[in-house]
N, C-alpha and C. Protein backbone atom coordinates (compact mmCIF):
# COMPACT_ATOMS: atom_id res chain seq x y z
N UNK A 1 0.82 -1.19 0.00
CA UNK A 1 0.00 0.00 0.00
C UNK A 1 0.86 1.25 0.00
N UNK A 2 1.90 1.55 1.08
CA UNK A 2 2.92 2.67 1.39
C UNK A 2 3.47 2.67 -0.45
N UNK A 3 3.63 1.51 -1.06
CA UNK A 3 4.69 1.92 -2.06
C UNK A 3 3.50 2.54 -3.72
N UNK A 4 2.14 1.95 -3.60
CA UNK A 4 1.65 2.74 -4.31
C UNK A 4 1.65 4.19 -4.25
N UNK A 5 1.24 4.58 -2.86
CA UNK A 5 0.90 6.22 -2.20
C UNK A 5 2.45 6.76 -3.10
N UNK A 6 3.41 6.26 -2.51
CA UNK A 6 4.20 7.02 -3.49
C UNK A 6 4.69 7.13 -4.51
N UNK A 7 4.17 6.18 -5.28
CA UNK A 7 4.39 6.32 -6.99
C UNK A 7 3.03 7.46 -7.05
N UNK A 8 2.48 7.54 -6.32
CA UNK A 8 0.95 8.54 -6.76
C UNK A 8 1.17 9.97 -6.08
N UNK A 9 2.35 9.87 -5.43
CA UNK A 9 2.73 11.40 -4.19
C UNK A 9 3.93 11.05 -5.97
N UNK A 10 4.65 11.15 -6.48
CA UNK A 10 5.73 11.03 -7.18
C UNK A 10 4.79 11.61 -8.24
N UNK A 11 4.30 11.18 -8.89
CA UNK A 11 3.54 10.90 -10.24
C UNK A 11 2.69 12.92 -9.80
N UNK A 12 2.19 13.24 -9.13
CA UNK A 12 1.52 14.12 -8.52
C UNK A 12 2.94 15.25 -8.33
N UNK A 13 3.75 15.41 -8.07
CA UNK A 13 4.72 16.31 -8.11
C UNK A 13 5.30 16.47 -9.32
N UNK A 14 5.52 15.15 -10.08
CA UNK A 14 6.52 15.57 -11.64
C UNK A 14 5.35 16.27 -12.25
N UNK A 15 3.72 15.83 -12.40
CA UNK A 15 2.98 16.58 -13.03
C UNK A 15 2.44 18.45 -12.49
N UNK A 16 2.88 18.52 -11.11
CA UNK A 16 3.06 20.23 -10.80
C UNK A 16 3.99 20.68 -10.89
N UNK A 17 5.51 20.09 -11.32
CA UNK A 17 6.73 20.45 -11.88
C UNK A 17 6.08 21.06 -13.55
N UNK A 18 5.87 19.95 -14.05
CA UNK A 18 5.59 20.48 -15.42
C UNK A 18 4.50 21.24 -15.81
N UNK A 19 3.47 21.16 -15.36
CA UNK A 19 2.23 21.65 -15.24
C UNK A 19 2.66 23.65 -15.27
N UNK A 20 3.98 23.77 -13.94
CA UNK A 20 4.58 24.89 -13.50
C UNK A 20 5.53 25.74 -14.39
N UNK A 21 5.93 24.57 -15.36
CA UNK A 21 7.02 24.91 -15.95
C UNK A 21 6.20 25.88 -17.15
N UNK A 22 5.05 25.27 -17.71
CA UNK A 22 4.30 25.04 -18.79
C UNK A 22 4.39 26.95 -18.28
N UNK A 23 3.57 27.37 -17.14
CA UNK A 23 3.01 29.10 -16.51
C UNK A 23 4.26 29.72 -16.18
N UNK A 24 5.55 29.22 -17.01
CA UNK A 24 6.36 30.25 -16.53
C UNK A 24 6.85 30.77 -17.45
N UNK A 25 7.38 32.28 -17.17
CA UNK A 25 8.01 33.59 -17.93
C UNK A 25 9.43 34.01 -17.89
N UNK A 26 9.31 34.06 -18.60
CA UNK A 26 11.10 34.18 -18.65
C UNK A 26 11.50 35.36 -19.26
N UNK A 27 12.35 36.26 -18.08
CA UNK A 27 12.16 37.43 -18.31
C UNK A 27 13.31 38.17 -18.59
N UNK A 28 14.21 38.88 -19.43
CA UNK A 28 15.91 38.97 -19.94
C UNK A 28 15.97 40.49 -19.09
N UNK A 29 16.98 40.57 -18.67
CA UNK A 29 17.59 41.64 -17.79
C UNK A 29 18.47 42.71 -19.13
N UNK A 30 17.86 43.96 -19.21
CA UNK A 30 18.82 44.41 -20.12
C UNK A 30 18.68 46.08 -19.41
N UNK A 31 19.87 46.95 -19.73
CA UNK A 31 20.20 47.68 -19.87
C UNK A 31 20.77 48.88 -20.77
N UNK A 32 19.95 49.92 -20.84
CA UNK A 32 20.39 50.77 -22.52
C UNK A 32 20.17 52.52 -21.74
N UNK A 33 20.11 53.45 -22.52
CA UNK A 33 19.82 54.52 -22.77
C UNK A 33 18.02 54.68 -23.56
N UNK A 34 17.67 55.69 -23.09
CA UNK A 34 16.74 56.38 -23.54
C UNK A 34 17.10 57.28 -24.80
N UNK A 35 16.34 56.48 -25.89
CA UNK A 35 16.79 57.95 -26.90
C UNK A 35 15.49 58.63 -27.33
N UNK A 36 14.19 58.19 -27.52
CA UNK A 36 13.08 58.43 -28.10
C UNK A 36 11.84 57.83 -27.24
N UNK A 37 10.67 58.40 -27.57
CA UNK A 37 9.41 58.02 -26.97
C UNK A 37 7.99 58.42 -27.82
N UNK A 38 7.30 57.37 -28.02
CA UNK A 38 6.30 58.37 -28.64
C UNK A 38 5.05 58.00 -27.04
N UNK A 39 4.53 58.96 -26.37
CA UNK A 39 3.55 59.01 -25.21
C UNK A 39 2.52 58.18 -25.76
N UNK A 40 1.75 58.98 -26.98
CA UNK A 40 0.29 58.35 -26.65
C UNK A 40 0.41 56.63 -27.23
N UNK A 41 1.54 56.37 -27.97
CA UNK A 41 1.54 54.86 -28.30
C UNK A 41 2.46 53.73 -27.17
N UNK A 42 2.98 55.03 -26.00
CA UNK A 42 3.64 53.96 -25.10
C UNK A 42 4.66 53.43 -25.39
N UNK A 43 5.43 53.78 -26.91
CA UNK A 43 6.60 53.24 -26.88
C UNK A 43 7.57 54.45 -26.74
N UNK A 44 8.71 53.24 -26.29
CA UNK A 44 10.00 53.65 -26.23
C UNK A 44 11.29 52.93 -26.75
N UNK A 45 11.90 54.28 -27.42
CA UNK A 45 13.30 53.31 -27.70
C UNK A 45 14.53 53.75 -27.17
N UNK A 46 15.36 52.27 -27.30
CA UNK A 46 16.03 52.21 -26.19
C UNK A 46 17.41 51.72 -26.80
N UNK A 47 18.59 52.76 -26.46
CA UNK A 47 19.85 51.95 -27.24
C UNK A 47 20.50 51.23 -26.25
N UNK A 48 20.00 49.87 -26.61
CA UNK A 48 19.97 48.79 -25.60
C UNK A 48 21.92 48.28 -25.47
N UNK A 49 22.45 48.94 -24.09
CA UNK A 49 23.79 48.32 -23.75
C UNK A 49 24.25 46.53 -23.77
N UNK A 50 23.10 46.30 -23.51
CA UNK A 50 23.11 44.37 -22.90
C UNK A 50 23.82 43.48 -24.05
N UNK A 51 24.69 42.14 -23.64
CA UNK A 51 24.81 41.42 -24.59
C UNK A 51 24.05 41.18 -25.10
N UNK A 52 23.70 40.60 -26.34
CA UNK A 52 22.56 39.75 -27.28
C UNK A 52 21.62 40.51 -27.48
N UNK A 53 21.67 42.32 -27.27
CA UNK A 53 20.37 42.49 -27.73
C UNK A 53 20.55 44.16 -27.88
N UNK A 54 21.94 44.42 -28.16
CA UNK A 54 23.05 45.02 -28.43
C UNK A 54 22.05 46.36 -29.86
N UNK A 55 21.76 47.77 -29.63
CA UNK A 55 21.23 48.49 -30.43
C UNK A 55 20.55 49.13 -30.01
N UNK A 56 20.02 49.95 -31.00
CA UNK A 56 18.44 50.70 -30.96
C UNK A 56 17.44 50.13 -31.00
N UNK A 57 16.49 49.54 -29.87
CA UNK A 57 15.76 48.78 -29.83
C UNK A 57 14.06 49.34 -29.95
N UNK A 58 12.95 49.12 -29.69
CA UNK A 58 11.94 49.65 -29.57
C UNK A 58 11.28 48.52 -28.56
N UNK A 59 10.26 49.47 -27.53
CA UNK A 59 9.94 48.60 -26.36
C UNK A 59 8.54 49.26 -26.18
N UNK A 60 7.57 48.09 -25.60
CA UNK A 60 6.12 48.97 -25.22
C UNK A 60 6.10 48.76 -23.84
N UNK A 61 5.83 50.24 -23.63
CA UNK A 61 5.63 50.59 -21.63
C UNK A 61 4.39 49.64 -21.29
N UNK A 62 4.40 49.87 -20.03
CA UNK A 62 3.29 49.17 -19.59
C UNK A 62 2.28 50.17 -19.62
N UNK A 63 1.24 50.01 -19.32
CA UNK A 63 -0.38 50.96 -19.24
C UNK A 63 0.08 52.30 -18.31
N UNK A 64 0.05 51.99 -17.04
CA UNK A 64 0.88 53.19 -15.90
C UNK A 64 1.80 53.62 -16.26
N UNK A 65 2.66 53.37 -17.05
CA UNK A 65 4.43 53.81 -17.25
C UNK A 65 4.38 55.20 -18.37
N UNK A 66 2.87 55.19 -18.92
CA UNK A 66 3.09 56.21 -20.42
C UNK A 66 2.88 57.69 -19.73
N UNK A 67 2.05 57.72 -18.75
CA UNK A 67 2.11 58.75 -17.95
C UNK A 67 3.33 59.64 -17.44
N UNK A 68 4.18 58.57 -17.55
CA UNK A 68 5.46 59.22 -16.79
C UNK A 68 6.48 59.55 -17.69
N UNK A 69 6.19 59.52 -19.23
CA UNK A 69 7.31 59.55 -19.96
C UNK A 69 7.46 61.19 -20.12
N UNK A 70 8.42 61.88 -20.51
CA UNK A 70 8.92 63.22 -20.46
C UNK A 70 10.39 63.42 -21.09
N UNK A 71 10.42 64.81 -21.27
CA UNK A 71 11.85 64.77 -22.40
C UNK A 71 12.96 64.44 -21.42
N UNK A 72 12.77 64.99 -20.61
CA UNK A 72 13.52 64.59 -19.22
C UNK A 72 14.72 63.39 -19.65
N UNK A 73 13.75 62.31 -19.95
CA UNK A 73 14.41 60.90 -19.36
C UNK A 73 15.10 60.57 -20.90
N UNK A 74 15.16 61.74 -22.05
CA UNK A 74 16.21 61.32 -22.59
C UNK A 74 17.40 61.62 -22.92
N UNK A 75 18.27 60.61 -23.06
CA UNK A 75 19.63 60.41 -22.36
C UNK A 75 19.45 59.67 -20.89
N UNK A 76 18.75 59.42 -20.39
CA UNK A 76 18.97 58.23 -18.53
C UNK A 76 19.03 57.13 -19.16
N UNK A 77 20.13 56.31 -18.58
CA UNK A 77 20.33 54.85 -18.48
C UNK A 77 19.18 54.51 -17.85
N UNK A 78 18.81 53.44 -18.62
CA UNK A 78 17.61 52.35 -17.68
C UNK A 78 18.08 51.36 -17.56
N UNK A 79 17.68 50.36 -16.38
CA UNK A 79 17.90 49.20 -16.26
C UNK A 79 15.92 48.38 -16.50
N UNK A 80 15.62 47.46 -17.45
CA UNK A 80 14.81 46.75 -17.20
C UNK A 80 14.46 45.30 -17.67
N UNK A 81 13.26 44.81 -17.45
CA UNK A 81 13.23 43.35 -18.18
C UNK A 81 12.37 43.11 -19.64
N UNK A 82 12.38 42.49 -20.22
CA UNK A 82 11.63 42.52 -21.01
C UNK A 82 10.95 40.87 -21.01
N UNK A 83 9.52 40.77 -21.14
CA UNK A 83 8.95 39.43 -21.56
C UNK A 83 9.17 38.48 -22.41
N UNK A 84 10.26 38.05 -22.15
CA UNK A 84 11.41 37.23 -23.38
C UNK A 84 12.67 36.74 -22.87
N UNK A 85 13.34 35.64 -23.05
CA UNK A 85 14.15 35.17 -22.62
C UNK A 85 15.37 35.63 -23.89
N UNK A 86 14.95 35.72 -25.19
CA UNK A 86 15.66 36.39 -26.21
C UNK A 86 14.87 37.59 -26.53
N UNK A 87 16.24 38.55 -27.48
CA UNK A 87 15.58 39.58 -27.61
C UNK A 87 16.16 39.53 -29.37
N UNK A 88 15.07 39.44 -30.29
CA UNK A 88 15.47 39.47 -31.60
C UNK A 88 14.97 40.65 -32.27
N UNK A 89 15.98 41.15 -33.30
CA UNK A 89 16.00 42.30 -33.98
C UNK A 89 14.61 42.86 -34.42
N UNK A 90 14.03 43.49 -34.51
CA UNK A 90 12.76 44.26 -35.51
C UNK A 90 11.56 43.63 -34.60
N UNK A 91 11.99 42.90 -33.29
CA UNK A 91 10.38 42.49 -32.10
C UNK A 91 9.97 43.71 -31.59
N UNK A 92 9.19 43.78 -31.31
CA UNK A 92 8.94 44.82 -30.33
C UNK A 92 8.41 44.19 -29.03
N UNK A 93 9.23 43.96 -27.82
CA UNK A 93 8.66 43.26 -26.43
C UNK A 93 8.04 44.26 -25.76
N UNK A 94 7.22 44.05 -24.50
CA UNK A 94 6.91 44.49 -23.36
C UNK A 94 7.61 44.82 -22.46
N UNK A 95 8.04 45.92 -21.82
CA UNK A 95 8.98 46.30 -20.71
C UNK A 95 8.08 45.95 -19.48
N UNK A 96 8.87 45.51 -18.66
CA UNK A 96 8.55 45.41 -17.37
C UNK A 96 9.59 46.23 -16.51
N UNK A 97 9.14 46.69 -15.82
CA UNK A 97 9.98 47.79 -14.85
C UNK A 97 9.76 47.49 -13.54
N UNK A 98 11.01 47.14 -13.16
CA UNK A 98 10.99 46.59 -11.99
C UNK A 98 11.83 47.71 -11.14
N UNK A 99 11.61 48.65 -9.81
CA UNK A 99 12.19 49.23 -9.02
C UNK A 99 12.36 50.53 -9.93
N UNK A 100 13.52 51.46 -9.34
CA UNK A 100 13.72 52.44 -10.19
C UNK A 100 14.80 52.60 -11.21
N UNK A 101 14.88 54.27 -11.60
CA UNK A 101 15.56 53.67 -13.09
C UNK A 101 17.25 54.13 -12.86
């Protein structure tokens, strides 16, 4: 009896391992400059410092974030993530902004 329960406690964890794996995001850490913004479309571009994703990039703010854009912030280094584990040429990802800039 004990050795079924745990092929069924076993069998029950590899499937919330994968099940987990399936809902997860993978999110690339990059760092660039601010060169451009357009407000009411929320984007921004960004001459992205980071390995692998190395350029003038283009990125969409989040909903709250377009509020805050201003001439101000160009030229500031940003640090943020984007919804992507790669970042390939001519995409346009989602910024996520985590903390400050």
């Amino acid at each position: 009896m004990s050795t079924i329960l745990k092929t069924i406690g076993s069998l029950f964890f590899v499937s919330l391992l994968f099940i987990s794996t399936l809902h997860a995001v993978d999110e690339l850490y990059l760092r660039g400059i601010i060169r451009s913004y357009d407000k009411q479309k929320g984007i921004i571009w960004v001459n992205v410092l980071s390995e692998g994703c190395r350029g003038l990039r283009e990125f969409r703010l989040p909903e709250n974030a377009k509020e805050d854009l201003d001439p101000s912030l160009i030229g500031q280094k940003i640090d943020f993530y984007i919804n992507s584990s790669v970042c390939e040429e001519g995409k346009i990802y989602n910024m996520i902004l985590k903390g400050g800039r």
